[in-house]
Protein backbone atom coordinates (compact mmCIF):
# COMPACT_ATOMS: atom_id res chain seq x y z
CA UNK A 1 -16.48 -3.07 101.93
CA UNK A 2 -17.28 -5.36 104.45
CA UNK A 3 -18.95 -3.83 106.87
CA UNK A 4 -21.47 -2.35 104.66
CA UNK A 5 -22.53 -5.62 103.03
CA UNK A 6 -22.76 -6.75 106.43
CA UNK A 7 -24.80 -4.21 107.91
CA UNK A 8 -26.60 -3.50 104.44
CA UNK A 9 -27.58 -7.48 104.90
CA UNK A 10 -28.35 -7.10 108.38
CA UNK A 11 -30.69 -4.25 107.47
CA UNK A 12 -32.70 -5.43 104.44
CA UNK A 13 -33.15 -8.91 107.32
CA UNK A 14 -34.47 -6.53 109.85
CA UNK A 15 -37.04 -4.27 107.93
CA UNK A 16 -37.94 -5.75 105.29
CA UNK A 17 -37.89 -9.97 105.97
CA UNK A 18 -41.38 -9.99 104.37
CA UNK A 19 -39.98 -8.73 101.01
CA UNK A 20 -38.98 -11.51 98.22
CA UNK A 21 -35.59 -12.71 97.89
CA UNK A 22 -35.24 -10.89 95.17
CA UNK A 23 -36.13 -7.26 96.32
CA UNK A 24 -33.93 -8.20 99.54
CA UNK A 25 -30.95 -8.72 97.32
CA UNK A 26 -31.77 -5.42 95.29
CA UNK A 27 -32.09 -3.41 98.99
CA UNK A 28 -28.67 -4.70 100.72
CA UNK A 29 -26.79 -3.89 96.67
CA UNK A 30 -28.28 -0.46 96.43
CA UNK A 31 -27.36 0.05 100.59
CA UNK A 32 -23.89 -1.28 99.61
CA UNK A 33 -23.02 0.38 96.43
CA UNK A 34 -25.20 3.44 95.78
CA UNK A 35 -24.75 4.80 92.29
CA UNK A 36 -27.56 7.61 91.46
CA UNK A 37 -28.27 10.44 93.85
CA UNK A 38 -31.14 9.04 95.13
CA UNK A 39 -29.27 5.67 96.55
CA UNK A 40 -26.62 7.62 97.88
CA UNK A 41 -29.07 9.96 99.49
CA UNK A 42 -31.16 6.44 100.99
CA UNK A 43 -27.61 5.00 102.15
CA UNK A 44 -26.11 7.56 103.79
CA UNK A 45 -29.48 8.27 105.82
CA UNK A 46 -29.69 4.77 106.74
CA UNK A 47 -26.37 4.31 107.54
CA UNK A 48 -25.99 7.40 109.73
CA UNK A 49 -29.66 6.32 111.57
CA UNK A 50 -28.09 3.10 112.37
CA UNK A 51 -24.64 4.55 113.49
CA UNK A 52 -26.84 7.15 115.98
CA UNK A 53 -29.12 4.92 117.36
CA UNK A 54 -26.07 1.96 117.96
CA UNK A 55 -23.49 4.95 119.52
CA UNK A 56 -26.52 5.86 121.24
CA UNK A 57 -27.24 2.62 122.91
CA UNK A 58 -23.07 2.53 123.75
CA UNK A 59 -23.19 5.80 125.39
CA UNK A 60 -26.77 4.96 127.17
CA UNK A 61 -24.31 2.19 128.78
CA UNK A 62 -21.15 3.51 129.57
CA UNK A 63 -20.22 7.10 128.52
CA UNK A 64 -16.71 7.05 130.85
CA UNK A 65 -15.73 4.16 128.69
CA UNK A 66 -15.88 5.72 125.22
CA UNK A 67 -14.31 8.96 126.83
CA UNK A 68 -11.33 6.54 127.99
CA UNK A 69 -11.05 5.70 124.75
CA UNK A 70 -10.46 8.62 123.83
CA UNK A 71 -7.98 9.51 126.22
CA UNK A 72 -5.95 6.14 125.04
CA UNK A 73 -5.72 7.49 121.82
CA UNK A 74 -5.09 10.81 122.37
CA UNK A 75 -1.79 9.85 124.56
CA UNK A 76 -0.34 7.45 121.90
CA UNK A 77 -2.29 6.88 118.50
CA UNK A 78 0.61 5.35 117.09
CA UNK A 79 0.56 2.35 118.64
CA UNK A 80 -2.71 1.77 119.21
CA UNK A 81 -3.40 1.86 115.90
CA UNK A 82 -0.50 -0.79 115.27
CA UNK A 83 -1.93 -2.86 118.07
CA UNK A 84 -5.74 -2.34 116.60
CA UNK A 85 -4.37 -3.38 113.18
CA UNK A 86 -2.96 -6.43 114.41
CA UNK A 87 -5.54 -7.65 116.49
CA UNK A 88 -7.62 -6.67 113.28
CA UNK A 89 -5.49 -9.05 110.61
CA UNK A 90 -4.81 -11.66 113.19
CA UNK A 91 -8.87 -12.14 114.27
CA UNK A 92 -9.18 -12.06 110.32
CA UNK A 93 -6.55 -15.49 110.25
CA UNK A 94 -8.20 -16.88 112.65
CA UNK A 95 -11.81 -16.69 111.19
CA UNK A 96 -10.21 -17.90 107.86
CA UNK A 97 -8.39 -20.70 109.54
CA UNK A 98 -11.73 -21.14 111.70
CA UNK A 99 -13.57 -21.93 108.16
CA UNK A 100 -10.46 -24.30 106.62
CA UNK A 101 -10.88 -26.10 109.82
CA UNK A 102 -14.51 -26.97 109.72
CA UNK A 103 -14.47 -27.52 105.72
CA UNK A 104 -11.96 -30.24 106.09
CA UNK A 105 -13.69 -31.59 109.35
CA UNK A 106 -17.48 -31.59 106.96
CA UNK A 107 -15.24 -33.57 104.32
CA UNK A 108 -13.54 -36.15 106.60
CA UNK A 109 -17.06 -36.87 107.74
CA UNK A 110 -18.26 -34.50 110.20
CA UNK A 111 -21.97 -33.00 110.43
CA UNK A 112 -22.74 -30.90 108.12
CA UNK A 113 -24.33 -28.61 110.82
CA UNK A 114 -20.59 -27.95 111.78
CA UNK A 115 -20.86 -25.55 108.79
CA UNK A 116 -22.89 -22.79 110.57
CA UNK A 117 -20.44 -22.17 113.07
CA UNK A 118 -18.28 -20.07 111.10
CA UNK A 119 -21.35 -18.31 109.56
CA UNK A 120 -22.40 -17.80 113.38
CA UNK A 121 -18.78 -16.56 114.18
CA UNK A 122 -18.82 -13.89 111.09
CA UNK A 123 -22.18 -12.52 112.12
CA UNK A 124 -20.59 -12.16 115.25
CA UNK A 125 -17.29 -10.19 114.41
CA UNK A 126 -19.49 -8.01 111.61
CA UNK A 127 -21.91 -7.02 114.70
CA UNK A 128 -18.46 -6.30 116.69
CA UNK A 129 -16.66 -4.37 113.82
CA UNK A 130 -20.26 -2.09 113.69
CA UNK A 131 -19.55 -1.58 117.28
CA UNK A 132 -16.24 -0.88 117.49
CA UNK A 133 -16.71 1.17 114.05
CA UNK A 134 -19.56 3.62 115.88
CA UNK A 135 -17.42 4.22 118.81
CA UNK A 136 -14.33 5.16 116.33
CA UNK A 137 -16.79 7.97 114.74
CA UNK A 138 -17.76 9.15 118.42
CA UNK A 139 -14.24 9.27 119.50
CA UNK A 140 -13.98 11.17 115.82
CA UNK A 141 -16.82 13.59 116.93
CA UNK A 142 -15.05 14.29 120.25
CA UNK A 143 -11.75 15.20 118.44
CA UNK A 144 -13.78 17.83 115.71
CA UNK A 145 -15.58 19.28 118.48
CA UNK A 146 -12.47 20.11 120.45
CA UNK A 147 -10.73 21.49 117.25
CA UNK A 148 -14.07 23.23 115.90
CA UNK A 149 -15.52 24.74 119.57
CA UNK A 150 -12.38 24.67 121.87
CA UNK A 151 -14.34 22.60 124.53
CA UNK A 152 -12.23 20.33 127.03
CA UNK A 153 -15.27 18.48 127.54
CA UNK A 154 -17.52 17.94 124.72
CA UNK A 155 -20.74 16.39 124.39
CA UNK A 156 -20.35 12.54 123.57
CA UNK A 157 -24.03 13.19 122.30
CA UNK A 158 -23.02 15.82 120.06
CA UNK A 159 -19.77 13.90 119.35
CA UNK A 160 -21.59 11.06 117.87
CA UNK A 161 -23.69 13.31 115.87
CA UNK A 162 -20.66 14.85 114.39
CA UNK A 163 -18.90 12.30 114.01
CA UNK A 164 -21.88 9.82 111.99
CA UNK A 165 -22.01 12.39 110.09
CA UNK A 166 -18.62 12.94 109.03
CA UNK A 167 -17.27 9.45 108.80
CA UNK A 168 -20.33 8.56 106.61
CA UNK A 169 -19.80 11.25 104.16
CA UNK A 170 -16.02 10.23 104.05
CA UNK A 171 -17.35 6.39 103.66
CA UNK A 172 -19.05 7.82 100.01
CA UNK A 173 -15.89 8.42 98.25
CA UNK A 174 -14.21 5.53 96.86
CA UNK A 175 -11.22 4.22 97.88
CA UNK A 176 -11.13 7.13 100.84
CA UNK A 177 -14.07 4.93 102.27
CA UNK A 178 -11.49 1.55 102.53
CA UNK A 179 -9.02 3.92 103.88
CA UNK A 180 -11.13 5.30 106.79
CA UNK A 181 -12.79 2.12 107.87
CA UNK A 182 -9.35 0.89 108.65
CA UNK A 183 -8.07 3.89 110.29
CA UNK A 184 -11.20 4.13 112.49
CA UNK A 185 -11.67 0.46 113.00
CA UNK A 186 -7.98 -0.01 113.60
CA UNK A 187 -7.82 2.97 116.48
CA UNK A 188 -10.60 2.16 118.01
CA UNK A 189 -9.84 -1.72 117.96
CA UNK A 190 -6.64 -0.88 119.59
CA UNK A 191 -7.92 1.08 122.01
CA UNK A 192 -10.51 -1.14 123.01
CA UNK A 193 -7.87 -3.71 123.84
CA UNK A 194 -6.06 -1.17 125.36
CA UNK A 195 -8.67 -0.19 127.22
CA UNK A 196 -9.39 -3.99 128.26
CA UNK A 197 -6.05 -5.09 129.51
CA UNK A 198 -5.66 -2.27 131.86
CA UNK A 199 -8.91 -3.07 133.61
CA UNK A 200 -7.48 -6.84 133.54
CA UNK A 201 -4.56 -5.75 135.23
CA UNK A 202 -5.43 -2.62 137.06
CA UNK A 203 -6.39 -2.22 140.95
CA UNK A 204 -10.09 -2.43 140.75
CA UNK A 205 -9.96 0.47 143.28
CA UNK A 206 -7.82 2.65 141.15
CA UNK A 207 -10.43 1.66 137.40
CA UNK A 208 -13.28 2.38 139.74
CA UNK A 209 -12.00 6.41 140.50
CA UNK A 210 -10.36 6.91 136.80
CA UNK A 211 -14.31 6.02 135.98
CA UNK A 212 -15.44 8.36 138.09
CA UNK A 213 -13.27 11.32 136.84
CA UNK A 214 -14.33 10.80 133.28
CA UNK A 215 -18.17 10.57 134.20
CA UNK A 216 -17.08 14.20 135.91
């Protein structure tokens, strides 16, 4: 999958950059596919310790936002999850295009510094997808607290508990995993965008109060 070599990568970078190349590459494979107890016990901790403390800096920022998320998905997840998956396979075409572009500029002469920019670009849609991923499994949370407690409100803090831990365990069974990524991913894509052209097109006045009935 590719968000967890991504963020498997990203990790093994982050905490261990003194190791060798070597132990790096055996970190980010055992992170990315787990096969004894043990490695699926060490991945699924670190995975859900990275999901909490990145939902944790999203809801630190803007809690009314991921709760309008919500709210876009609960009134029609049909086609927000068509939109999500579009914007999803077309960003995809684009990157791919993005890197047929450059390869054929680097061959007609260009710099071959021209190269990093769709490295650059990927690191920056696998940090987005990890984003957009975390506030899928909050969103998640919110709708198994409501079924589980009967709360019209639930705790987005509890919500992202629940739902890291939930997702993750889903993300250990093969195939499911590929399945739920794009489910999540796609939803939350969607309503992201959603989310994004109202505010582009809405009365400033009228985003400012829906804001402050969510935060209620």
């Amino acid at each position: 999958m590719i968000r967890r070599h991504a963020l498997a990568a990203a990790i093994a970078l982050l905490a261990f950059a003194p190791m060798p190349a070597a132990a790096q590459r055996g970190f980010r494979d055992t992170l990315a596919n787990p096969t004894t107890p043990e490695e699926i016990a060490l991945a699924f901790g670190i995975y859900v310790a990275v999901t909490l403390v990145i939902g944790a800096l999203v809801l630190s920022i803007d809690r009314s936002y991921v709760r309008s998320i919500e709210a876009r998905l609960s009134d029609d997840p049909v086609s927000v999850g068509v939109i999500g998956l579009g914007v999803l396979v077309g960003g995809f075409v684009v990157f791919a295009a993005l890197g047929a572009v450059v390869a054929l500029l680097v061959d007609a002469g260009a710099p071959a510094a021209l190269e990093v920019v769709p490295t650059f670009v990927g690191i920056g849609i696998s940090v987005g997808l990890t984003v957009i991923n975390t506030i899928g499994m909050i969103v998640a949370g919110l709708v198994v607290l409501r079924r589980l407690r009967d709360e019209p409100e639930p705790s987005p803090w509890l919500a992202l508990v629940v739902g890291a831990l939930v997702v993750q365990v889903l993300y250990l069974v093969p195939l499911l995993n590929l399945a739920v990524a794009i489910f999540v991913v796609a939803l939350a894509t969607g309503a992201i965008v959603g989310q994004w052209w109202q505010g582009r097109t809405a009365d400033p006045s009228e985003s400012e109060s829906h804001e402050q009935i969510l935060d209620s």
